[in-house]
N, C-alpha and C. Protein backbone atom coordinates (compact mmCIF):
# COMPACT_ATOMS: atom_id res chain seq x y z
N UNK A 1 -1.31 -21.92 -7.62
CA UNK A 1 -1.72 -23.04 -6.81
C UNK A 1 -0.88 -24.25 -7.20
N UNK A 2 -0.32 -25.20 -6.30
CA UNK A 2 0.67 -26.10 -6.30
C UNK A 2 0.03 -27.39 -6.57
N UNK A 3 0.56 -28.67 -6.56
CA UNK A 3 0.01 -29.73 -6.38
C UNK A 3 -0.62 -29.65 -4.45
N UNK A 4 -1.25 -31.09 -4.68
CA UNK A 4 -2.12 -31.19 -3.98
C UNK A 4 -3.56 -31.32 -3.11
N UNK A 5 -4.13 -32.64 -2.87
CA UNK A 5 -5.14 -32.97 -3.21
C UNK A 5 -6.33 -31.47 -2.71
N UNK A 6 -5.87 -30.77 -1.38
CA UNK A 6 -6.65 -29.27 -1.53
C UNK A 6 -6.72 -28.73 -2.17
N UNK A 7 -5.86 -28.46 -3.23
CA UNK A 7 -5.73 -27.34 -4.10
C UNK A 7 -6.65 -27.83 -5.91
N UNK A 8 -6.87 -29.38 -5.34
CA UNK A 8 -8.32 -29.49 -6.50
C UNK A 8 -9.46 -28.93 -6.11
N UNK A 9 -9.62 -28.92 -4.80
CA UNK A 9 -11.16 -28.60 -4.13
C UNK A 9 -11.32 -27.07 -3.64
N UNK A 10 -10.55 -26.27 -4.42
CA UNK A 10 -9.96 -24.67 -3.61
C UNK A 10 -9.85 -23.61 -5.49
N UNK A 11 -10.19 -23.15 -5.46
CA UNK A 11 -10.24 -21.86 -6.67
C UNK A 11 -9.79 -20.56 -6.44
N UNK A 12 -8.79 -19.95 -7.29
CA UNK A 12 -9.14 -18.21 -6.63
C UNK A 12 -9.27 -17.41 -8.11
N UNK A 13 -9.66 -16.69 -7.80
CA UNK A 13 -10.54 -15.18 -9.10
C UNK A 13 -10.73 -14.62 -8.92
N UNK A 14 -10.26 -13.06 -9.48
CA UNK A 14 -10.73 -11.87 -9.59
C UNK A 14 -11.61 -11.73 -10.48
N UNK A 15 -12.63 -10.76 -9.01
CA UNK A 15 -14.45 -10.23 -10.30
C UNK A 15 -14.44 -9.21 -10.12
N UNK A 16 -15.04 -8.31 -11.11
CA UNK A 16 -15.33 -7.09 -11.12
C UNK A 16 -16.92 -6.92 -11.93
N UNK A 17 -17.83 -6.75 -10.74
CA UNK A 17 -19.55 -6.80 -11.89
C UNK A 17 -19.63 -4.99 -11.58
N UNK A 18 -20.14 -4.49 -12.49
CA UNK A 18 -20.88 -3.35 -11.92
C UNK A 18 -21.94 -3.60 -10.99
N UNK A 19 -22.53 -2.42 -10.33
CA UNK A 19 -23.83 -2.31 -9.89
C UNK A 19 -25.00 -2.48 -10.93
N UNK A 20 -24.73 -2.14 -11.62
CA UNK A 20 -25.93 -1.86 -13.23
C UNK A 20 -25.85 -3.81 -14.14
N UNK A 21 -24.84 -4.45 -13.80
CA UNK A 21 -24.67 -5.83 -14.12
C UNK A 21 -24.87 -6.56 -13.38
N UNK A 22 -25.11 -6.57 -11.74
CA UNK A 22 -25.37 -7.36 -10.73
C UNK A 22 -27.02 -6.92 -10.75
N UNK A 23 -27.59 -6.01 -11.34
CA UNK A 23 -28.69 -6.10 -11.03
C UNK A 23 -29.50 -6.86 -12.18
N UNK A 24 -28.56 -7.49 -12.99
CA UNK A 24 -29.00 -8.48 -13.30
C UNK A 24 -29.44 -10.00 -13.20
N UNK A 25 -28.25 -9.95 -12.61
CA UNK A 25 -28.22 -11.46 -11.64
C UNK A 25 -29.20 -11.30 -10.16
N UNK A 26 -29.27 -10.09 -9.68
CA UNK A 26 -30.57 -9.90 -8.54
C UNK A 26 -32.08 -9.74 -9.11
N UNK A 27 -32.17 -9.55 -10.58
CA UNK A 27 -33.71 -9.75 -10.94
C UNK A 27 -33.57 -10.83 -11.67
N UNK A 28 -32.69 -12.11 -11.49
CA UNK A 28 -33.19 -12.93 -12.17
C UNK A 28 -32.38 -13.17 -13.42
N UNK A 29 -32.13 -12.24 -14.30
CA UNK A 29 -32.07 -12.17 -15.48
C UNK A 29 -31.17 -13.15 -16.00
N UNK A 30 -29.87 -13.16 -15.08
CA UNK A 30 -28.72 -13.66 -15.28
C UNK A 30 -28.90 -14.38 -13.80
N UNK A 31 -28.58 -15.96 -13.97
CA UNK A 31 -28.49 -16.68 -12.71
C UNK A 31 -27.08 -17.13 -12.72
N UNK A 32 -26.28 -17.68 -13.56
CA UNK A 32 -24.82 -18.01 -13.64
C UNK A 32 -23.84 -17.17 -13.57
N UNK A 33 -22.48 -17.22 -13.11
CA UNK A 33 -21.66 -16.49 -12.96
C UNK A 33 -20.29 -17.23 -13.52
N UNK A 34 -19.56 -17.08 -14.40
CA UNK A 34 -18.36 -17.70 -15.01
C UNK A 34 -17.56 -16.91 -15.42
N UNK A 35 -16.26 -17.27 -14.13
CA UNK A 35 -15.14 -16.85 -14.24
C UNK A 35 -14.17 -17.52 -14.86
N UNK A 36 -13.14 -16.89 -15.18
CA UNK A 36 -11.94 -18.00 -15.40
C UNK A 36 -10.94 -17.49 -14.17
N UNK A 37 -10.48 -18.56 -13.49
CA UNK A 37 -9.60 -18.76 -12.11
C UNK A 37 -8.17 -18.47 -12.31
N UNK A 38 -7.41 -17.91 -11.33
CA UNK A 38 -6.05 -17.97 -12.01
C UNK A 38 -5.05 -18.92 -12.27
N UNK A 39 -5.68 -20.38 -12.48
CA UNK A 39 -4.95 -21.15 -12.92
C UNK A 39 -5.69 -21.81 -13.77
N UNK A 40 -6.70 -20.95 -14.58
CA UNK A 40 -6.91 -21.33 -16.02
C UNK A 40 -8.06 -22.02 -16.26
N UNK A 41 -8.46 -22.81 -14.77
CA UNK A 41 -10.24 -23.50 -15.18
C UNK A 41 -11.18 -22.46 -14.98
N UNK A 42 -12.27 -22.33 -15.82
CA UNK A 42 -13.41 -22.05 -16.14
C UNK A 42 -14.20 -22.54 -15.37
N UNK A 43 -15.04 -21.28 -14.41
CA UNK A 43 -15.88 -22.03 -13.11
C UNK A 43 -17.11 -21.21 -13.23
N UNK A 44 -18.12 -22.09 -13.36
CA UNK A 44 -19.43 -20.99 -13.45
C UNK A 44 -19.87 -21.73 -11.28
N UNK A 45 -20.82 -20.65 -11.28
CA UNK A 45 -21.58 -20.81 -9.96
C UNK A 45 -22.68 -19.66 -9.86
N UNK A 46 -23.76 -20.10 -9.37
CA UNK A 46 -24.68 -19.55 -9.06
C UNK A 46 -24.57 -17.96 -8.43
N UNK A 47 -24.52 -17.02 -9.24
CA UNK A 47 -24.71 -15.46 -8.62
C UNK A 47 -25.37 -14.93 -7.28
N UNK A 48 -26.25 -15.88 -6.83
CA UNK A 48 -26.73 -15.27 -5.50
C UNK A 48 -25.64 -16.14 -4.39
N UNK A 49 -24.40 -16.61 -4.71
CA UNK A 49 -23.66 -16.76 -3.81
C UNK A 49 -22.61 -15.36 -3.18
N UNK A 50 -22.87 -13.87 -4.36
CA UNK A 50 -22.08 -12.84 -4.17
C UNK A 50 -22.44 -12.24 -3.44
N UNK A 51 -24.18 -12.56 -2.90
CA UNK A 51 -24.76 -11.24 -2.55
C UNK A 51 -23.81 -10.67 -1.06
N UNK A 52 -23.44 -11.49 -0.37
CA UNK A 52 -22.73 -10.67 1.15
C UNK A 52 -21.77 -9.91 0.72
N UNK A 53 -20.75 -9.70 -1.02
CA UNK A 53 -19.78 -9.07 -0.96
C UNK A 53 -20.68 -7.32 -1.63
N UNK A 54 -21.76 -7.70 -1.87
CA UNK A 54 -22.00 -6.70 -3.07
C UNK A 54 -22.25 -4.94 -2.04
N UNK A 55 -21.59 -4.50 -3.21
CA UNK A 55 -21.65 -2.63 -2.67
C UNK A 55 -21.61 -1.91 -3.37
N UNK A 56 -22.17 -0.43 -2.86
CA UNK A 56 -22.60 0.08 -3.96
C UNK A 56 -21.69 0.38 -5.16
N UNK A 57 -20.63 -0.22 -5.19
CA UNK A 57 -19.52 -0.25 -6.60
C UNK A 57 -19.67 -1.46 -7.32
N UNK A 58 -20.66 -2.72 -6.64
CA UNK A 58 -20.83 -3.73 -7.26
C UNK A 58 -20.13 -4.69 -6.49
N UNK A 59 -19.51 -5.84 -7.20
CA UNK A 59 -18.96 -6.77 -6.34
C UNK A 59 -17.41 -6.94 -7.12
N UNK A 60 -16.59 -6.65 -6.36
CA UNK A 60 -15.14 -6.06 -7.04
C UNK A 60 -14.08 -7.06 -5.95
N UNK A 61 -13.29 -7.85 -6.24
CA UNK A 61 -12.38 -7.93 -5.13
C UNK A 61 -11.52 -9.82 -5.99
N UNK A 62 -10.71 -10.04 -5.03
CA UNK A 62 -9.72 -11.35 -5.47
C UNK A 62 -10.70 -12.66 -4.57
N UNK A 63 -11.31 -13.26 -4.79
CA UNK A 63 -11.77 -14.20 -3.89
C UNK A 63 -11.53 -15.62 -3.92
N UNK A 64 -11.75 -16.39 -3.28
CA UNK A 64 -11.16 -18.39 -2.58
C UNK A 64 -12.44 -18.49 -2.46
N UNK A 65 -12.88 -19.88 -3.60
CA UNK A 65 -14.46 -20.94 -2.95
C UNK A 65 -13.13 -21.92 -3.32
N UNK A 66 -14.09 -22.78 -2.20
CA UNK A 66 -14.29 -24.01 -1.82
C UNK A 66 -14.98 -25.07 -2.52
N UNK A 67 -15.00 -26.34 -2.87
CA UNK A 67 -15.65 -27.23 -3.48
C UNK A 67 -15.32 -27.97 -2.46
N UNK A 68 -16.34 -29.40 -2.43
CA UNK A 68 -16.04 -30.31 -1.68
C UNK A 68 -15.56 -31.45 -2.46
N UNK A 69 -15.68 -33.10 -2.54
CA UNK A 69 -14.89 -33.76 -3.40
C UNK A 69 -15.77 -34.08 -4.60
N UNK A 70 -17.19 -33.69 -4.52
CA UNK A 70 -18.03 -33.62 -5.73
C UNK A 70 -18.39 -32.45 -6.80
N UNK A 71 -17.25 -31.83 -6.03
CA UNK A 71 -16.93 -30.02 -6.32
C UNK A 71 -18.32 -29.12 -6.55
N UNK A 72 -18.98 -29.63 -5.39
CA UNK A 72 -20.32 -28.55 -4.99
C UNK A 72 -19.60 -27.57 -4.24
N UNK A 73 -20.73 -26.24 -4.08
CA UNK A 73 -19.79 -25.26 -3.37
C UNK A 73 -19.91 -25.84 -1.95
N UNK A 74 -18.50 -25.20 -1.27
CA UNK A 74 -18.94 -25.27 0.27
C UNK A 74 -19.03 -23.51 0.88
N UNK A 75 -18.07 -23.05 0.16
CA UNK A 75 -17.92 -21.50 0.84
C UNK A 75 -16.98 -20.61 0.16
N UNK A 76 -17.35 -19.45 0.23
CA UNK A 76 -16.66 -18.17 -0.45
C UNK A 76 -15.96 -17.44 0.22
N UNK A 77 -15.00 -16.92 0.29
CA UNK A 77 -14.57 -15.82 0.75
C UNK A 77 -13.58 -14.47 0.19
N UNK A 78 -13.42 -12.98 0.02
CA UNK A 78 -13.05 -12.08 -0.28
C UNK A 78 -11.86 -12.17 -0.22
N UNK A 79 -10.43 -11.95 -0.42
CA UNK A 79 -9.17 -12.38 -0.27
C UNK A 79 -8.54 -11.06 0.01
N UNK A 80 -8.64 -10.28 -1.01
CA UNK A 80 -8.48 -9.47 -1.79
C UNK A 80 -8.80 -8.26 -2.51
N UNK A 81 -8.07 -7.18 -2.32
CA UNK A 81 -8.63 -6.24 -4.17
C UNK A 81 -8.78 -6.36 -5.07
């Protein structure tokens, strides 16, 4: 990711949870999710934002959120393998 005032408000990361580790974050157990991005910041966010990617292999893939300028989420999306 380059300069540019989008590219403060824009993240990308590869996740890989199991099924047997997401069903942690679906009972509760675990509510946070913290990745490190590929340009090195450390981003936690709330786990029930995965649920539309999750299958029965878990939630596996390269994905882009969004922050807005108070860097709340705005939106997720799958990119990737």
């Amino acid at each position: 990711m380059k300069g540019g005032s989008e590219n403060f408000r824009r993240v990308r990361f590869s996740l890989r949870i199991s099924p047997e580790a997401y069903l942690s974050y679906y009972q509760g157990v675990a509510r946070a999710v913290v990745v490190k991005s590929f340009d090195g910041r450390n981003i936690q966010f709330p786990a029930n934002i995965l649920q539309q990617f999750v299958t029965r292999e878990g939630v596996n893939g390269v994905f882009e959120m969004d922050f807005d300028a108070n860097n709340k989420f705005v939106a997720i999306r799958r990119i990737g393998d």
